[in-house]
C-alpha atoms as a PDB file:
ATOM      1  CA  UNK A   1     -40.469  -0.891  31.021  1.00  0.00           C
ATOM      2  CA  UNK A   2     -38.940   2.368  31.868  1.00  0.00           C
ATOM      3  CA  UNK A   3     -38.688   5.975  30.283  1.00  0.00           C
ATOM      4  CA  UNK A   4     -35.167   6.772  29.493  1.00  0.00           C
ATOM      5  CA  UNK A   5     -34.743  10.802  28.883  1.00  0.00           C
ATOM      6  CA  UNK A   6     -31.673  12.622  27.331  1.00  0.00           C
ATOM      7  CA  UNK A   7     -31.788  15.447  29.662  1.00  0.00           C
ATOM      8  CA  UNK A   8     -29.461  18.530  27.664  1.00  0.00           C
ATOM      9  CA  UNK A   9     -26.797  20.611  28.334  1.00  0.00           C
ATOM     10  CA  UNK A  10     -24.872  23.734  26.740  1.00  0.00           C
ATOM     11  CA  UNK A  11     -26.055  25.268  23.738  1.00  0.00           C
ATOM     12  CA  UNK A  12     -29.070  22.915  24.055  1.00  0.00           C
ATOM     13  CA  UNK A  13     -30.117  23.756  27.285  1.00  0.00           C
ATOM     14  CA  UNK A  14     -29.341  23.985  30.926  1.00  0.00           C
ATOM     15  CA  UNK A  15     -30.219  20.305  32.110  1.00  0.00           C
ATOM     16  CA  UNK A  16     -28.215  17.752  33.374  1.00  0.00           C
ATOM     17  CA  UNK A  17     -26.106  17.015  30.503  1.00  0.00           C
ATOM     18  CA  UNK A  18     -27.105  12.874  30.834  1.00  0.00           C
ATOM     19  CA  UNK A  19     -29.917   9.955  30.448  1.00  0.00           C
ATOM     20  CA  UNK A  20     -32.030   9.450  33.348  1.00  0.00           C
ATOM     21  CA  UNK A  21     -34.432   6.732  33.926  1.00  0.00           C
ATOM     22  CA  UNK A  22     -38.326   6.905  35.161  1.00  0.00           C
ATOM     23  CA  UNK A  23     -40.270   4.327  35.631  1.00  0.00           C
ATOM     24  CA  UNK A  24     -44.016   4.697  34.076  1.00  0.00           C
ATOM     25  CA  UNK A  25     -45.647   5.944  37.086  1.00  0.00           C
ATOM     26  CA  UNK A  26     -43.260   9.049  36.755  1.00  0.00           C
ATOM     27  CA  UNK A  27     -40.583   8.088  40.329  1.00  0.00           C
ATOM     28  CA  UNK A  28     -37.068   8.985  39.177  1.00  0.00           C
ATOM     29  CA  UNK A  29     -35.285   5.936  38.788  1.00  0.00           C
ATOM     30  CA  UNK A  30     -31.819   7.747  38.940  1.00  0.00           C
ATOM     31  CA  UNK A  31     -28.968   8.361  35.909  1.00  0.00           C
ATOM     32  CA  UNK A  32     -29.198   6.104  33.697  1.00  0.00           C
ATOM     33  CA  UNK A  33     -25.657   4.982  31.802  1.00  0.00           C
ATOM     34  CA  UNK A  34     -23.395   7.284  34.719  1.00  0.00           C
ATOM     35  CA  UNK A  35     -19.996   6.424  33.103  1.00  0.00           C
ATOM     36  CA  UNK A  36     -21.161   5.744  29.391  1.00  0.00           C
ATOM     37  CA  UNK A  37     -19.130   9.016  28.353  1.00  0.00           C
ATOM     38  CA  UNK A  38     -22.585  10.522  27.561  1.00  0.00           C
ATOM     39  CA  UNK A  39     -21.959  14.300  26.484  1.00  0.00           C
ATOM     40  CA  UNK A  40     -24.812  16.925  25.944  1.00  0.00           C
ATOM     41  CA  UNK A  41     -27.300  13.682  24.894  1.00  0.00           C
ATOM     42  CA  UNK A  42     -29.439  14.578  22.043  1.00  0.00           C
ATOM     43  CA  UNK A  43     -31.958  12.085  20.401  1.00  0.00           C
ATOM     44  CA  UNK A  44     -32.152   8.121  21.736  1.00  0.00           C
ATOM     45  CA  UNK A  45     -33.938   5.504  20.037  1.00  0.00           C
ATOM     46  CA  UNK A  46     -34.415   1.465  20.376  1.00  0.00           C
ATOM     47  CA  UNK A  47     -32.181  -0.649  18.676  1.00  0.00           C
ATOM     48  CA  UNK A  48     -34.576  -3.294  16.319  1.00  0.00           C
ATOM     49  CA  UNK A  49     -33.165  -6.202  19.044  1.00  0.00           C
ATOM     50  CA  UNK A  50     -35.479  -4.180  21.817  1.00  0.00           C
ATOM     51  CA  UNK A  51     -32.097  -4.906  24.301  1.00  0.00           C
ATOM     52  CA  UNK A  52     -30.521  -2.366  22.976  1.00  0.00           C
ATOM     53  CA  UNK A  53     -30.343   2.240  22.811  1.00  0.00           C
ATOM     54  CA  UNK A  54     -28.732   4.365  20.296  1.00  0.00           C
ATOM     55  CA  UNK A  55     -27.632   7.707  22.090  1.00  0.00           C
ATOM     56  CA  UNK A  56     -26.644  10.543  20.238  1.00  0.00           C
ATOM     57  CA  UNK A  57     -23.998  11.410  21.639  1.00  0.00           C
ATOM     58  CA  UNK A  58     -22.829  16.123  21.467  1.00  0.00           C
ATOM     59  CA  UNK A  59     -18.974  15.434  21.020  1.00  0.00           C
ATOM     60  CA  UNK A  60     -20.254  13.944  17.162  1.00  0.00           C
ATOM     61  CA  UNK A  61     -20.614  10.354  18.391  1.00  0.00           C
ATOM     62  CA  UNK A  62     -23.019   7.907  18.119  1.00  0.00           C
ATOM     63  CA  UNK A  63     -23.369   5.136  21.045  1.00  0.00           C
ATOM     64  CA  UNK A  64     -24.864   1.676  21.517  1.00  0.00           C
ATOM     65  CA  UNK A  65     -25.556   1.293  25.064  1.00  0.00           C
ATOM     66  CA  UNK A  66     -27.138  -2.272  26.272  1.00  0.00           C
ATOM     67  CA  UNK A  67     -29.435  -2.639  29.085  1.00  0.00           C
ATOM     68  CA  UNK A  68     -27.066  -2.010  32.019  1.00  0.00           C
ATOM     69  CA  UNK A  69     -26.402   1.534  30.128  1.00  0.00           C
ATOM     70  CA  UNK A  70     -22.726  -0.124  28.645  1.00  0.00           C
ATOM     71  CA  UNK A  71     -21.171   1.116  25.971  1.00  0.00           C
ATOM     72  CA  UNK A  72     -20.971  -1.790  23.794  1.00  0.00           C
ATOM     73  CA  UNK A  73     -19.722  -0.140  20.628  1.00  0.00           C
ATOM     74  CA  UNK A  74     -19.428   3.392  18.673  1.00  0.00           C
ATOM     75  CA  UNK A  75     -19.058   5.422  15.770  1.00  0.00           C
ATOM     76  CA  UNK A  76     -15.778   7.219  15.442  1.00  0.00           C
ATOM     77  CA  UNK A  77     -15.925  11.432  16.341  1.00  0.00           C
ATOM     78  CA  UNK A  78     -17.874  12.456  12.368  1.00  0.00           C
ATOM     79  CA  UNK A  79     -16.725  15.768  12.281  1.00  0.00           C
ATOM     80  CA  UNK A  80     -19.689  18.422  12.204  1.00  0.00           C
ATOM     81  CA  UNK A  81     -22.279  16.249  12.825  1.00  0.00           C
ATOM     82  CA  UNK A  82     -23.879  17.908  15.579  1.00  0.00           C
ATOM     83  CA  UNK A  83     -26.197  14.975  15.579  1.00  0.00           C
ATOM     84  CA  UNK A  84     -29.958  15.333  16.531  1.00  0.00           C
ATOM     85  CA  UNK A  85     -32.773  13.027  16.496  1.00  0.00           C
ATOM     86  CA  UNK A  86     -32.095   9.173  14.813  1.00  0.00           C
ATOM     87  CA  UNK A  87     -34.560   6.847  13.448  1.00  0.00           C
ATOM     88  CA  UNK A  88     -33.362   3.083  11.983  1.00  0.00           C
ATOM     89  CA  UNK A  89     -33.810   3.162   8.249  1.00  0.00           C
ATOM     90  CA  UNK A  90     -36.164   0.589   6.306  1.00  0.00           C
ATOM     91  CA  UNK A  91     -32.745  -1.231   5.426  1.00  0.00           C
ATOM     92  CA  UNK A  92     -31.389  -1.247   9.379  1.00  0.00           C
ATOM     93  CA  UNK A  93     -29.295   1.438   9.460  1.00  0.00           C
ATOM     94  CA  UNK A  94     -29.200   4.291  12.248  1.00  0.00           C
ATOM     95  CA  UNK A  95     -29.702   7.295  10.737  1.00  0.00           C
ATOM     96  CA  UNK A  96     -29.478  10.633  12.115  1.00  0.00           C
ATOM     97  CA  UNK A  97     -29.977  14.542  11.805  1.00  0.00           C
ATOM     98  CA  UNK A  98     -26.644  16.305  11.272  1.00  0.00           C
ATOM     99  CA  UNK A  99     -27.434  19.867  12.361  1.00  0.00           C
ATOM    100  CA  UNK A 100     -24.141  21.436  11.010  1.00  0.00           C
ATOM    101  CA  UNK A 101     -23.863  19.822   7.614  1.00  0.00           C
ATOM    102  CA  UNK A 102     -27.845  19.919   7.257  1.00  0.00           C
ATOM    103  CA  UNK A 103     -28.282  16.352   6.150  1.00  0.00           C
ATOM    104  CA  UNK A 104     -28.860  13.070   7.317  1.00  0.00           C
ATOM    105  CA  UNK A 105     -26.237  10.965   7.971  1.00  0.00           C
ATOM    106  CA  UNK A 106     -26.380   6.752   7.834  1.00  0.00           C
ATOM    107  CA  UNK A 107     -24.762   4.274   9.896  1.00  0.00           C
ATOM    108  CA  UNK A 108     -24.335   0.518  10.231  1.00  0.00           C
ATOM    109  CA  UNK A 109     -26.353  -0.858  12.844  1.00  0.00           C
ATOM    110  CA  UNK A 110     -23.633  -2.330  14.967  1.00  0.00           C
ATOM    111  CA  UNK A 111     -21.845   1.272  14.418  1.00  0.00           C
ATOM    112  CA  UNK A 112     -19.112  -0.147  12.544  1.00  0.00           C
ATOM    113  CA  UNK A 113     -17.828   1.847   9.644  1.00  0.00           C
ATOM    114  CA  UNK A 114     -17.480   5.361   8.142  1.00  0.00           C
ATOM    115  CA  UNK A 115     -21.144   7.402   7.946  1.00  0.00           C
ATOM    116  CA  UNK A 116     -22.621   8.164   4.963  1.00  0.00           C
ATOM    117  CA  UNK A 117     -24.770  10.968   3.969  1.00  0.00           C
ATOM    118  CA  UNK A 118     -28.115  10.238   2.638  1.00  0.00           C
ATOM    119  CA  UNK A 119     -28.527  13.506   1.032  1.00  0.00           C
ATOM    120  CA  UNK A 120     -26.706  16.287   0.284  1.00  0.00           C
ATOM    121  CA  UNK A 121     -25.256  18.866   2.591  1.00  0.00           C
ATOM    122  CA  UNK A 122     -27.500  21.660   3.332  1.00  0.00           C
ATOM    123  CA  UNK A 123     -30.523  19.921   1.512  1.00  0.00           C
ATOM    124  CA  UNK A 124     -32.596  21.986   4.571  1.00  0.00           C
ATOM    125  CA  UNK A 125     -31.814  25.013   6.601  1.00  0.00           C
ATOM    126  CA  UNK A 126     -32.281  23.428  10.022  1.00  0.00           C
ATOM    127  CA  UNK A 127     -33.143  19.236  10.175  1.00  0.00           C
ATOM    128  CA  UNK A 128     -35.954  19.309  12.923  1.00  0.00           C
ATOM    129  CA  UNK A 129     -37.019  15.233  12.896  1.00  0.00           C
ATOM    130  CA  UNK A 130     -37.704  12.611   9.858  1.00  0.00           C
ATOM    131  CA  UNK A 131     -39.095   9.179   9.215  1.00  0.00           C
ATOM    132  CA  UNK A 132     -38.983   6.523   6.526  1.00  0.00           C
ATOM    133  CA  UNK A 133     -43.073   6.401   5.465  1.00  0.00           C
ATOM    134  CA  UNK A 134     -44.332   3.030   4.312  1.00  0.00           C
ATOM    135  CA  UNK A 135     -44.242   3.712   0.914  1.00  0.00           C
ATOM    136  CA  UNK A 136     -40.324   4.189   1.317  1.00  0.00           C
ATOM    137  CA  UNK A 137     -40.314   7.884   1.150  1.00  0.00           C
ATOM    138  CA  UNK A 138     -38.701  10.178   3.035  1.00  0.00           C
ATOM    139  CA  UNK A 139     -40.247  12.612   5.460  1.00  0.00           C
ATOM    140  CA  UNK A 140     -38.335  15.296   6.882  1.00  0.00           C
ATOM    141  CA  UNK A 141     -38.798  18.521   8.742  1.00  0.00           C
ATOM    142  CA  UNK A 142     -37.186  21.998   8.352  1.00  0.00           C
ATOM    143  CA  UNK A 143     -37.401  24.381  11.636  1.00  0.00           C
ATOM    144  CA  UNK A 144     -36.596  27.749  12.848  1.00  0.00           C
ATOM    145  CA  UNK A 145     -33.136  28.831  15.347  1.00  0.00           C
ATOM    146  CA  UNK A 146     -33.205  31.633  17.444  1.00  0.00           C
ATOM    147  CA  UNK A 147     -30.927  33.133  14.657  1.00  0.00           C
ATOM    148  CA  UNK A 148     -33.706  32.931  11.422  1.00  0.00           C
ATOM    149  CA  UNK A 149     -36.844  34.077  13.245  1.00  0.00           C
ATOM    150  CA  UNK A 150     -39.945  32.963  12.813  1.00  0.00           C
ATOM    151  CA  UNK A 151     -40.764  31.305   9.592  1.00  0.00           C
ATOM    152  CA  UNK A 152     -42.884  28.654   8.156  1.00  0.00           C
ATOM    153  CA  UNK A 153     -42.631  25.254   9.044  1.00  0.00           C
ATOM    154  CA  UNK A 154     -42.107  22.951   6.350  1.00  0.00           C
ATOM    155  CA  UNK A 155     -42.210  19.386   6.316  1.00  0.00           C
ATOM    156  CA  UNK A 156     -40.798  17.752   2.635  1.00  0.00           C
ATOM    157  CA  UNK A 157     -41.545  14.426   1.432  1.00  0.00           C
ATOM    158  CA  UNK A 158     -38.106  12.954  -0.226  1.00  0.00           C
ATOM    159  CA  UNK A 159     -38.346  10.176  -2.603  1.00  0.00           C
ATOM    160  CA  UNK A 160     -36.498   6.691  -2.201  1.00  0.00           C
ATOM    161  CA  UNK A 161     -32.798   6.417  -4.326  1.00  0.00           C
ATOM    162  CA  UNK A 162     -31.685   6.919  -6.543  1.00  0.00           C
ATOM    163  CA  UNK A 163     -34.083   9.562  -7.440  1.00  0.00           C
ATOM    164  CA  UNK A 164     -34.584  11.526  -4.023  1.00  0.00           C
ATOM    165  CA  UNK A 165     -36.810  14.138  -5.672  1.00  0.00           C
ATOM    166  CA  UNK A 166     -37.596  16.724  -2.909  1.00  0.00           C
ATOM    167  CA  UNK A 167     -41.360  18.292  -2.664  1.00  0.00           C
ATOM    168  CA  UNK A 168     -42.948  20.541   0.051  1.00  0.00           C
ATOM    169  CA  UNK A 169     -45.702  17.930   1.739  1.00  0.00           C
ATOM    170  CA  UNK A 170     -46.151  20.780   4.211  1.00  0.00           C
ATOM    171  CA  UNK A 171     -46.044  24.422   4.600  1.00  0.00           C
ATOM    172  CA  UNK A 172     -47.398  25.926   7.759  1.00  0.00           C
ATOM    173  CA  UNK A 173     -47.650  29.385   8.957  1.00  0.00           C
ATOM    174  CA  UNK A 174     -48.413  27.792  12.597  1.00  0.00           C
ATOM    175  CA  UNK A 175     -45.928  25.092  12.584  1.00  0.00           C
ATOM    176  CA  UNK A 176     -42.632  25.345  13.883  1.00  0.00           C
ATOM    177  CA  UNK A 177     -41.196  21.644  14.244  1.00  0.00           C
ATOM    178  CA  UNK A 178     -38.897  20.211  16.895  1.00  0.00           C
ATOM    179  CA  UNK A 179     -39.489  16.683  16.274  1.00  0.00           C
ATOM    180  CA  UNK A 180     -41.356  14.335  13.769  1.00  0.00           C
ATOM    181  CA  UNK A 181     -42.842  10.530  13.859  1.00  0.00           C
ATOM    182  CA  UNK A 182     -45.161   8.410  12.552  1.00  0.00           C
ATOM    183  CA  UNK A 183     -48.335   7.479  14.161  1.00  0.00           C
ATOM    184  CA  UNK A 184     -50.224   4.423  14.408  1.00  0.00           C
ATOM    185  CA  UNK A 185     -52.225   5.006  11.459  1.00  0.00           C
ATOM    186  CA  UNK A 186     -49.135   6.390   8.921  1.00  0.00           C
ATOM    187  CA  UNK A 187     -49.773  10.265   9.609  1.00  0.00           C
ATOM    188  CA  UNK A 188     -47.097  12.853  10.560  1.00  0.00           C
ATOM    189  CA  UNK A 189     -47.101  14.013  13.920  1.00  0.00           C
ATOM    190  CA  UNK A 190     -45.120  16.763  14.898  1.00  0.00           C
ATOM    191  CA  UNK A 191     -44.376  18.652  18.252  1.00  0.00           C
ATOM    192  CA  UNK A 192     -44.575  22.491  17.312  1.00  0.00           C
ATOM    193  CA  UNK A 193     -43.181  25.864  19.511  1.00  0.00           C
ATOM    194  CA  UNK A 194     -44.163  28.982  17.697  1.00  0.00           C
ATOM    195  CA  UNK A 195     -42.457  31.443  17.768  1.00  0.00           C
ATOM    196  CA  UNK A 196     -39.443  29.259  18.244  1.00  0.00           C
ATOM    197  CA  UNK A 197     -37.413  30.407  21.236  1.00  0.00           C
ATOM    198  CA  UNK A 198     -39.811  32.996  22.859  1.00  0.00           C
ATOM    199  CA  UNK A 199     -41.314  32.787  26.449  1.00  0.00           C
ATOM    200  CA  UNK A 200     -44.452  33.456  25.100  1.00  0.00           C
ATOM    201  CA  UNK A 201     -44.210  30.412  22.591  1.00  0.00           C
ATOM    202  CA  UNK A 202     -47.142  28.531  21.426  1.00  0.00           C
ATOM    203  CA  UNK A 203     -46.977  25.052  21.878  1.00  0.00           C
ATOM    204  CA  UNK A 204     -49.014  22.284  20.278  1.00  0.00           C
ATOM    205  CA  UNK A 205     -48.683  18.933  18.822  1.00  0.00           C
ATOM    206  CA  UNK A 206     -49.976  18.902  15.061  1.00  0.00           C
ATOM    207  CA  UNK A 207     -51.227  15.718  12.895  1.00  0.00           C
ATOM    208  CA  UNK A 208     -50.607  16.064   9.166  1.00  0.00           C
ATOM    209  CA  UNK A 209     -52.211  13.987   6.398  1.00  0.00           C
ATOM    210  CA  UNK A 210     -48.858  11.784   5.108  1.00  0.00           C
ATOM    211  CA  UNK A 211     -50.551  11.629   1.476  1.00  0.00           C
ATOM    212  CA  UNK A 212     -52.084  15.303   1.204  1.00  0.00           C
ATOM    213  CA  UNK A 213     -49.917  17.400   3.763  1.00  0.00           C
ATOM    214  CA  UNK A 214     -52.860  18.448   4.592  1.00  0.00           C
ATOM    215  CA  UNK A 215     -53.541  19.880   8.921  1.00  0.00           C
ATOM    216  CA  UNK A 216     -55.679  16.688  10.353  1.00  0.00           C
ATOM    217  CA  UNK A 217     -55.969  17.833  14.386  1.00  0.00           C
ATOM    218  CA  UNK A 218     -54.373  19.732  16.777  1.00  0.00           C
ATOM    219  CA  UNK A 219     -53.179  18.566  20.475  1.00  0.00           C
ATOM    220  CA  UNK A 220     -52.804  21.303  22.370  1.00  0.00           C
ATOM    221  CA  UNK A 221     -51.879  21.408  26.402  1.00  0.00           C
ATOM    222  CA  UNK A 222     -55.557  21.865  28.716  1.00  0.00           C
ATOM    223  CA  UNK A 223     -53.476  23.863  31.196  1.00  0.00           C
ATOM    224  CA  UNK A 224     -52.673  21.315  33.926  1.00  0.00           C
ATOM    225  CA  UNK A 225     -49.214  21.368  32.744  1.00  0.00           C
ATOM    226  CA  UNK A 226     -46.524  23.807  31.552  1.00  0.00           C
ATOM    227  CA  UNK A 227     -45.555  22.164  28.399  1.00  0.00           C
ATOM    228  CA  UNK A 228     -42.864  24.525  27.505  1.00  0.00           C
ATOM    229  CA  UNK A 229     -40.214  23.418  25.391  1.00  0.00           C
ATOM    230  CA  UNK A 230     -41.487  20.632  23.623  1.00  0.00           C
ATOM    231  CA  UNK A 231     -38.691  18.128  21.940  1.00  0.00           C
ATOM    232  CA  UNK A 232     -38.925  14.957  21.274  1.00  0.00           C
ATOM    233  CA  UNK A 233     -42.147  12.740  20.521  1.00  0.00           C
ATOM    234  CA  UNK A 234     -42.288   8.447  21.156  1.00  0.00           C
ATOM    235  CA  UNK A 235     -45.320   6.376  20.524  1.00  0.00           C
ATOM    236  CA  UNK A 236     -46.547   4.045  23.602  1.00  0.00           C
ATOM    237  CA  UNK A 237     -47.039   0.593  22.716  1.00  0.00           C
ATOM    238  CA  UNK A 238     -50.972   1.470  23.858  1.00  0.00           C
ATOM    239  CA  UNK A 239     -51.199   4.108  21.732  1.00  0.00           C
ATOM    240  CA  UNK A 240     -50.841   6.854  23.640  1.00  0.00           C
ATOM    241  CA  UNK A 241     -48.443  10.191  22.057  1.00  0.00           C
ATOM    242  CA  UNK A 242     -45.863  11.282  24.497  1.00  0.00           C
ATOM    243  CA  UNK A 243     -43.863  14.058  24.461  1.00  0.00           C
ATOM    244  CA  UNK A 244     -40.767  15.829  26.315  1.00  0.00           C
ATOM    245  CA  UNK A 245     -40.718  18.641  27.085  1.00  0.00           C
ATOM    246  CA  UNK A 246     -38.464  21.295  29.689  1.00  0.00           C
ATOM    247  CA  UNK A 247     -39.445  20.213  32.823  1.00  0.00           C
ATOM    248  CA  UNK A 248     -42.185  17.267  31.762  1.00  0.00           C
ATOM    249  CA  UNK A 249     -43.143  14.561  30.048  1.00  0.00           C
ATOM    250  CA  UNK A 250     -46.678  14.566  28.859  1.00  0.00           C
ATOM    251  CA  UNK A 251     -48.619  12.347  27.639  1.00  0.00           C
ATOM    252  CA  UNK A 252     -51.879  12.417  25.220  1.00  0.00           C
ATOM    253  CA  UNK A 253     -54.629  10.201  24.508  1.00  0.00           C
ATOM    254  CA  UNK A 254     -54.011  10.177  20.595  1.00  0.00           C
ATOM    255  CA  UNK A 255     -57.365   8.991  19.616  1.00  0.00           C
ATOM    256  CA  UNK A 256     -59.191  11.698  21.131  1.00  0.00           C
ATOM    257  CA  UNK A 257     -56.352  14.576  21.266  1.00  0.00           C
ATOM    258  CA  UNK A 258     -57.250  14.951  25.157  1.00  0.00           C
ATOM    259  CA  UNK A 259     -54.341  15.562  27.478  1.00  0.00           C
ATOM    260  CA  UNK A 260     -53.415  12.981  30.090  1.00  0.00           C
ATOM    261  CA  UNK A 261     -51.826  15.705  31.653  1.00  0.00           C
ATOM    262  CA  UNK A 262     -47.618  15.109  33.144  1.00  0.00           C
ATOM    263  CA  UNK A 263     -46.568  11.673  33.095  1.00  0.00           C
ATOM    264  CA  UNK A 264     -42.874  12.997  34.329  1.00  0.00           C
ATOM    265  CA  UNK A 265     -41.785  16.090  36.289  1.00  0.00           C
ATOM    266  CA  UNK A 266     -38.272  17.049  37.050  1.00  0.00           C
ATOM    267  CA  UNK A 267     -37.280  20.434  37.570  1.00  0.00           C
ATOM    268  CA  UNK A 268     -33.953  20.911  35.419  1.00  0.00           C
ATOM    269  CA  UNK A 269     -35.098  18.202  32.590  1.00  0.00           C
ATOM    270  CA  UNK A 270     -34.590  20.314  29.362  1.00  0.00           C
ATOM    271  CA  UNK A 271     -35.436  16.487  28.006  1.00  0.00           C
ATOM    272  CA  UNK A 272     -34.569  16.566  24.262  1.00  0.00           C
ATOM    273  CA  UNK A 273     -35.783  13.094  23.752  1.00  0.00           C
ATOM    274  CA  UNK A 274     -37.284   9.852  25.119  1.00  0.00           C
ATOM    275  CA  UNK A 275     -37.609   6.183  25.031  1.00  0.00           C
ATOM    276  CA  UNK A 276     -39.331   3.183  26.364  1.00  0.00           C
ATOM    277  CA  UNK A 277     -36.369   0.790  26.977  1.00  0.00           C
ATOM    278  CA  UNK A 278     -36.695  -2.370  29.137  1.00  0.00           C
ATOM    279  CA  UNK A 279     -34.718  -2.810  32.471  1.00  0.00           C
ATOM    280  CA  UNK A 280     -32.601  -5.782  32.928  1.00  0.00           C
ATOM    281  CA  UNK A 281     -34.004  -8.867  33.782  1.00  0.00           C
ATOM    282  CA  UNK A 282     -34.048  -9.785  37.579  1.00  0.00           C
END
């Protein structure tokens, strides 16, 4: 297995503007995908085959890359998508964050076809990260920009069509979300930088009751590592919570909250999100 990394560029940061590959001890492994037509990468995740990777692509694509990073197919440019992080959908479909039109927009799994909006356009003011609960609902998180300040973080629980009623879950002074998943045991985790944007930024990871809303822990970094920027969040298949963030990947020990300290470190990352994906077969 190796950890694939969309590493930003542009508005999203000064990285490298690609994918690159690590394998789990951390040892660069090199660009991953080199002439994939990968532009400002933002959110990657595992197609249900396990062979192969959505990439979100900035010039409002999608891609489906296989394991030898070929593009194998893609969505047509979707005008103001802006896409961030995708998760598949209970019914198979990708499904991503478009950051322009403030929504989340659905595709077929092989790519093919038009995208369709799951809910309406500027249903929050900034789409920071979202998952489909068990129970078929919803769960999506609104964040700050540099441009509206510091505010609450929210985190709204959506239920399924054709009703799609909308209700705060969460509301958190302290939480300012960049990403959002599921853990093992079906509560929210989300990454957190508050205030958004500033040097002095407090970053934690934050566990959230997916019933109550209520705050259930706090992972917060023990100093060994920067942890500045934090992005996007993948489970391990052992458990443990890892987490991107500028010049890192870090990695926590979810049932106790301890830090396992920097899996990853690459000066120039600005990693926006990451995968485990498997190399190809010798």
């Amino acid at each position: 297995m190796q950890i694939v990394v969309t590493s930003a560029s542009g508005a999203n940061g000064n990285g490298r503007g690609t994918l690159l590959a690590f394998d789990l001890n951390g040892n660069s492994l090199g660009t991953f995908a080199p002439d994939a037509g990968i532009v400002d990468p933002r959110g990657i995740h595992l197609h249900p085959d396990g062979r192969h990777l959505y990439v979100n692509n900035g010039d409002d694509r999608v891609l489906l890359l296989d394991q030898r990073g070929v593009v194998v197919a893609t969505t047509a440019p979707f005008e103001r998508l802006n896409p961030g992080g995708g998760v598949v959908s209970p019914d198979g479909r990708y499904c991503v964050t478009a950051r322009t039109l403030r929504t989340i927009v659905a595709f077929s799994a092989d790519l093919s076809g038009p995208g369709v909006a799951l809910l309406p356009d500027d249903v929050v003011a900034y789409p920071r990260g979202f998952a489909f609960s068990a129970d078929g609902r919803l769960l999506l998180a609104a964040g700050a920009t540099e441009s509206s300040g510091s505010v609450a973080g929210v985190i709204f629980a959506i239920s399924p069509a054709p009703e799609r009623r909308m209700t705060r879950l969460v509301e958190d002074a302290d939480l300012s979300p960049l990403d959002l998943t599921l853990a093992p045991n079906g509560n929210i985790v989300t990454n957190s930088e508050v205030p958004f944007g500033s040097e002095d930024a407090v970053t934690s990871v934050r566990e959230y009751d997916a019933s109550t809303g209520k705050l259930v822990r706090i992972f917060r970094s023990d100093g060994s590592v920067r942890y500045r920027q934090p992005r996007g969040l993948r489970f391990a298949r052992d458990g443990r919570l890892f987490c991107v963030s500028r010049d890192e990947v870090v990695a926590f020990d979810f049932d106790s909250t301890k830090m396992l300290g920097a899996v990853v470190r690459f000066d120039q990352l600005h990693g926006q999100a990451l995968e485990f994906f498997p190399p190809v077969a010798d």
